[in-house]
N, C-alpha and C. Protein backbone atom coordinates (compact mmCIF):
# COMPACT_ATOMS: atom_id res chain seq x y z
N UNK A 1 112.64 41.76 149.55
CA UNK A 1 112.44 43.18 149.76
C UNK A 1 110.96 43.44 150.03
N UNK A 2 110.26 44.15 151.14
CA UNK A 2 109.39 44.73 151.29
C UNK A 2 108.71 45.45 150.28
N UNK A 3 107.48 45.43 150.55
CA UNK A 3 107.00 46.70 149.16
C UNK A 3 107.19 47.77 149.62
N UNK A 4 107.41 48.30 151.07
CA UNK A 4 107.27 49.60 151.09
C UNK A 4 109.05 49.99 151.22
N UNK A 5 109.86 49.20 151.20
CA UNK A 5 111.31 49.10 151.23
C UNK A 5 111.40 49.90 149.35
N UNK A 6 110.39 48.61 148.48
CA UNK A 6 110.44 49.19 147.09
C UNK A 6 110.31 50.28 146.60
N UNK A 7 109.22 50.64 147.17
CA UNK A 7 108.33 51.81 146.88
C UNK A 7 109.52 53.13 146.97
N UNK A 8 109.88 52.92 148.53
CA UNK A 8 111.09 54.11 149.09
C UNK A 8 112.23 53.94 147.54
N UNK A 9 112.40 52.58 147.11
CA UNK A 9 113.40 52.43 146.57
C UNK A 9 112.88 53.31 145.08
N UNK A 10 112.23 53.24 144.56
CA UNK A 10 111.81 53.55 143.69
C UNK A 10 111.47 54.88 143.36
N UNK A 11 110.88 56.16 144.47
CA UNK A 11 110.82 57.08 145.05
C UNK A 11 111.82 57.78 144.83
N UNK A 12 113.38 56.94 145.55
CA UNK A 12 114.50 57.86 145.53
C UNK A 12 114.82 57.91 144.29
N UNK A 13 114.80 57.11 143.72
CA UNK A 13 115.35 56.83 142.27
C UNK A 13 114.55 57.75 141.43
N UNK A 14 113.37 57.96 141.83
CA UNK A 14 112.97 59.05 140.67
C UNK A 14 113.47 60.25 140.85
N UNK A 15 113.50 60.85 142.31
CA UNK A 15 113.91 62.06 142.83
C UNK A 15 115.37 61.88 142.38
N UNK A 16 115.95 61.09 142.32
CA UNK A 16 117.53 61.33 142.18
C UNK A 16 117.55 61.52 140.11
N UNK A 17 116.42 60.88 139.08
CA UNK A 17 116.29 61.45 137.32
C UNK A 17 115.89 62.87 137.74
N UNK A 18 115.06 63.19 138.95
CA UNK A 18 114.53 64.35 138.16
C UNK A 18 115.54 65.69 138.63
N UNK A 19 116.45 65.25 139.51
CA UNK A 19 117.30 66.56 140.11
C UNK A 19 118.23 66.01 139.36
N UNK A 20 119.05 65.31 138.38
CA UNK A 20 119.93 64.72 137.77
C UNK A 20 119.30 65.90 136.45
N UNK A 21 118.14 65.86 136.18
CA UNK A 21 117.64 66.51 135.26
C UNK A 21 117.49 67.94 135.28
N UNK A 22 117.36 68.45 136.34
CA UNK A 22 117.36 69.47 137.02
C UNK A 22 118.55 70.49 136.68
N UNK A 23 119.66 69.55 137.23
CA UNK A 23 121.00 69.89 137.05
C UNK A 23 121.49 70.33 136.28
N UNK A 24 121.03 70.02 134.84
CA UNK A 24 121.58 69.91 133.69
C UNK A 24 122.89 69.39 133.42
N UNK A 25 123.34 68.28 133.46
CA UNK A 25 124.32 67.76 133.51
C UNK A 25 124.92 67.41 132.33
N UNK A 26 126.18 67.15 132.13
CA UNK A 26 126.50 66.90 130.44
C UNK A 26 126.19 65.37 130.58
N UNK A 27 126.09 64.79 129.23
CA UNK A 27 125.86 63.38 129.41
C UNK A 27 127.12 62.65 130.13
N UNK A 28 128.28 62.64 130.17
CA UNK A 28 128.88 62.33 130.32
C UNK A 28 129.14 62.63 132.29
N UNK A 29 129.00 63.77 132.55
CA UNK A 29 128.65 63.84 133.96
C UNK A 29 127.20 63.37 134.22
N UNK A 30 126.31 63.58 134.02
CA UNK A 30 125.14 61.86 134.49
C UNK A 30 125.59 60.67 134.46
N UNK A 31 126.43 60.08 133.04
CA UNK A 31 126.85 58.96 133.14
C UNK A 31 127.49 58.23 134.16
N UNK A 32 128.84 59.62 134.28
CA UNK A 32 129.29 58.92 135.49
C UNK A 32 128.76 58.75 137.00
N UNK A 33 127.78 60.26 136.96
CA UNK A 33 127.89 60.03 138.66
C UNK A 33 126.62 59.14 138.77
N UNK A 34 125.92 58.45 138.07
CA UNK A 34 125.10 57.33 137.82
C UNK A 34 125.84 56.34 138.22
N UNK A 35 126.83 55.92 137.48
CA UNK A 35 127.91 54.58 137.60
C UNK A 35 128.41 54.61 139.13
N UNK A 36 128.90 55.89 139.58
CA UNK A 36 129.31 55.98 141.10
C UNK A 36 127.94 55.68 142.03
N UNK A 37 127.04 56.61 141.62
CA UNK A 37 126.05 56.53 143.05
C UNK A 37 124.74 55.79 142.75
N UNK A 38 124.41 54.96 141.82
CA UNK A 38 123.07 54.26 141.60
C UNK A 38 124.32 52.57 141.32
N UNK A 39 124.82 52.58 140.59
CA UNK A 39 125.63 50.95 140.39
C UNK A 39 126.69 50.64 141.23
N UNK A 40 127.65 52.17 141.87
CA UNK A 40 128.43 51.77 142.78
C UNK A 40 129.80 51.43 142.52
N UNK A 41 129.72 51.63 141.09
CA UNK A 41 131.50 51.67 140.75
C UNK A 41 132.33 52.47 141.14
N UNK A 42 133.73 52.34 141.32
CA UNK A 42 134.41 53.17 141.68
C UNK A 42 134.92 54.04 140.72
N UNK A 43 135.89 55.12 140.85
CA UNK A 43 136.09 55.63 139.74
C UNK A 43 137.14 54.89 138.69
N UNK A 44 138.00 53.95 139.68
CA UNK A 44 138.77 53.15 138.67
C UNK A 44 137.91 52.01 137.80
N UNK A 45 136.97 51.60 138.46
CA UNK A 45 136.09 51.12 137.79
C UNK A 45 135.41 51.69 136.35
N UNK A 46 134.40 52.85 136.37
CA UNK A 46 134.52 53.68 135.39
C UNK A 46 135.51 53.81 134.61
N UNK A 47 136.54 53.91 134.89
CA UNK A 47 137.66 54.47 133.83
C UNK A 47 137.97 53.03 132.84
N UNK A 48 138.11 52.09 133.71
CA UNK A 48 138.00 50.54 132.68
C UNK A 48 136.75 50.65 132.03
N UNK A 49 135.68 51.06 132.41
CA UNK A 49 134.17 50.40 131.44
C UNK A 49 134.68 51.00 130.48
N UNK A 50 135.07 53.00 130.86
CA UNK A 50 134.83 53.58 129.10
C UNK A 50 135.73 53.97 128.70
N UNK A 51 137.09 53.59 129.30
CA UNK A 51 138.24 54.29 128.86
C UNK A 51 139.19 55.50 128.84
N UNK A 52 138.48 55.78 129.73
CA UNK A 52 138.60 57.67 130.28
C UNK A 52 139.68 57.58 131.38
N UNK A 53 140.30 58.87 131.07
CA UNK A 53 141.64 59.21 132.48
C UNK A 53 140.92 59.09 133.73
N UNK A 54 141.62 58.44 134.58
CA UNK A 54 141.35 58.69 136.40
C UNK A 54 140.81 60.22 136.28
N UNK A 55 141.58 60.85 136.10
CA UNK A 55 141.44 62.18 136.36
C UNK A 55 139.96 63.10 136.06
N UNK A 56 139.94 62.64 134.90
CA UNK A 56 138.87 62.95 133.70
C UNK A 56 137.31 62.61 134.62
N UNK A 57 137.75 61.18 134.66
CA UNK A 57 136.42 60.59 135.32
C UNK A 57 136.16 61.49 136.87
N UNK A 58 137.28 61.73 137.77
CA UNK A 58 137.00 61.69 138.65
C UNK A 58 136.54 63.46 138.76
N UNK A 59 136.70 64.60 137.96
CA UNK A 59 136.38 65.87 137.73
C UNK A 59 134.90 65.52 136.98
N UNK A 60 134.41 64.78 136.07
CA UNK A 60 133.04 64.75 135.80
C UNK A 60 131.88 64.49 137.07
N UNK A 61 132.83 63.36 137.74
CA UNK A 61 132.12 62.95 139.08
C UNK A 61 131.49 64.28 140.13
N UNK A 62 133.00 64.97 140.46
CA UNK A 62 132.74 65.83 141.49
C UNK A 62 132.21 67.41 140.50
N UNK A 63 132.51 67.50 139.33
CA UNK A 63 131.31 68.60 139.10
C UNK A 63 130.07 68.35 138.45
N UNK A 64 129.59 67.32 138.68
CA UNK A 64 128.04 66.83 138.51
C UNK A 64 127.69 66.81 139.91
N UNK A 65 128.21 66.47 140.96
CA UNK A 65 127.91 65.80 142.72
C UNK A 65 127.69 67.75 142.64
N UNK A 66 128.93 68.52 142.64
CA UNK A 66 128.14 70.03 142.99
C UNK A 66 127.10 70.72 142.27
N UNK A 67 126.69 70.12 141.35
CA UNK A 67 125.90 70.90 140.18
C UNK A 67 124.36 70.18 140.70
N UNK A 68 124.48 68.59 141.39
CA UNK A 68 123.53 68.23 141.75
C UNK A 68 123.16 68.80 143.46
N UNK A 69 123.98 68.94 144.25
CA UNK A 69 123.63 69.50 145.54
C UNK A 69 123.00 70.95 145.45
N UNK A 70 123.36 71.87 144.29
CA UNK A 70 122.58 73.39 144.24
C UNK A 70 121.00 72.85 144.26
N UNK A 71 120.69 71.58 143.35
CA UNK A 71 119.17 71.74 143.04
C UNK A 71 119.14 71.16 144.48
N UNK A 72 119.48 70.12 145.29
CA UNK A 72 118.48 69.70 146.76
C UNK A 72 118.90 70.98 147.51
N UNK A 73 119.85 72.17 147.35
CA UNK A 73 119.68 73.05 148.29
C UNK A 73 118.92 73.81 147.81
N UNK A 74 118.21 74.27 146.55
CA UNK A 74 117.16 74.85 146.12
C UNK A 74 115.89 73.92 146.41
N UNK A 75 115.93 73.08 146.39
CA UNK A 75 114.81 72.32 146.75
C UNK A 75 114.03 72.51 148.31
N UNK A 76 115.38 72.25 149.20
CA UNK A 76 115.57 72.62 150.43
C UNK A 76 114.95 73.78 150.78
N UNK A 77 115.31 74.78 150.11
CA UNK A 77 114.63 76.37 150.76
C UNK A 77 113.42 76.75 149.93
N UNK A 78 112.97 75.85 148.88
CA UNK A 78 111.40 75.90 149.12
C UNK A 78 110.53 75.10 149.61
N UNK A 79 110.94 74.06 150.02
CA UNK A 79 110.34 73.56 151.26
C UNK A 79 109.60 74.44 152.48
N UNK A 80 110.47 75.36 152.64
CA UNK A 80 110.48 76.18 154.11
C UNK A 80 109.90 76.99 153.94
């Protein structure tokens, strides 16, 4: 890996704690949408690590993913 490949890598990764933080997310919605979008598990995956319904997992997923898109669209319009 490049350093400046790292750097980017490292960059996103902070921007993605601090709007994760932003969000206010329950722990359990960080957890997961961490496991989905930084490690890449699926949701059936998740549901084996911690034991949680398909269902369960997959509603923490998608209302953390909308709770996290308000802050980059707030982010977004102060940019401008």
């Amino acid at each position: 890996m490049k350093i400046c490949d790292l750097a980017e890598a490292i960059a996103d990764k902070l921007t993605l704690e601090q709007a994760l933080t932003e969000a206010k997310l329950t722990n359990r919605q960080r957890l997961f949408l961490w496991e989905r979008l930084v490690n890449g598990h699926t949701v059936g995956d998740i549901e084996a690590l911690y034991g949680v319904a398909h269902a369960t997992v997959s509603e923490h997923i998608i209302v953390a993913a909308k709770k996290l898109m308000k802050v980059y669209i707030k982010w977004e319009r102060s940019e401008k």
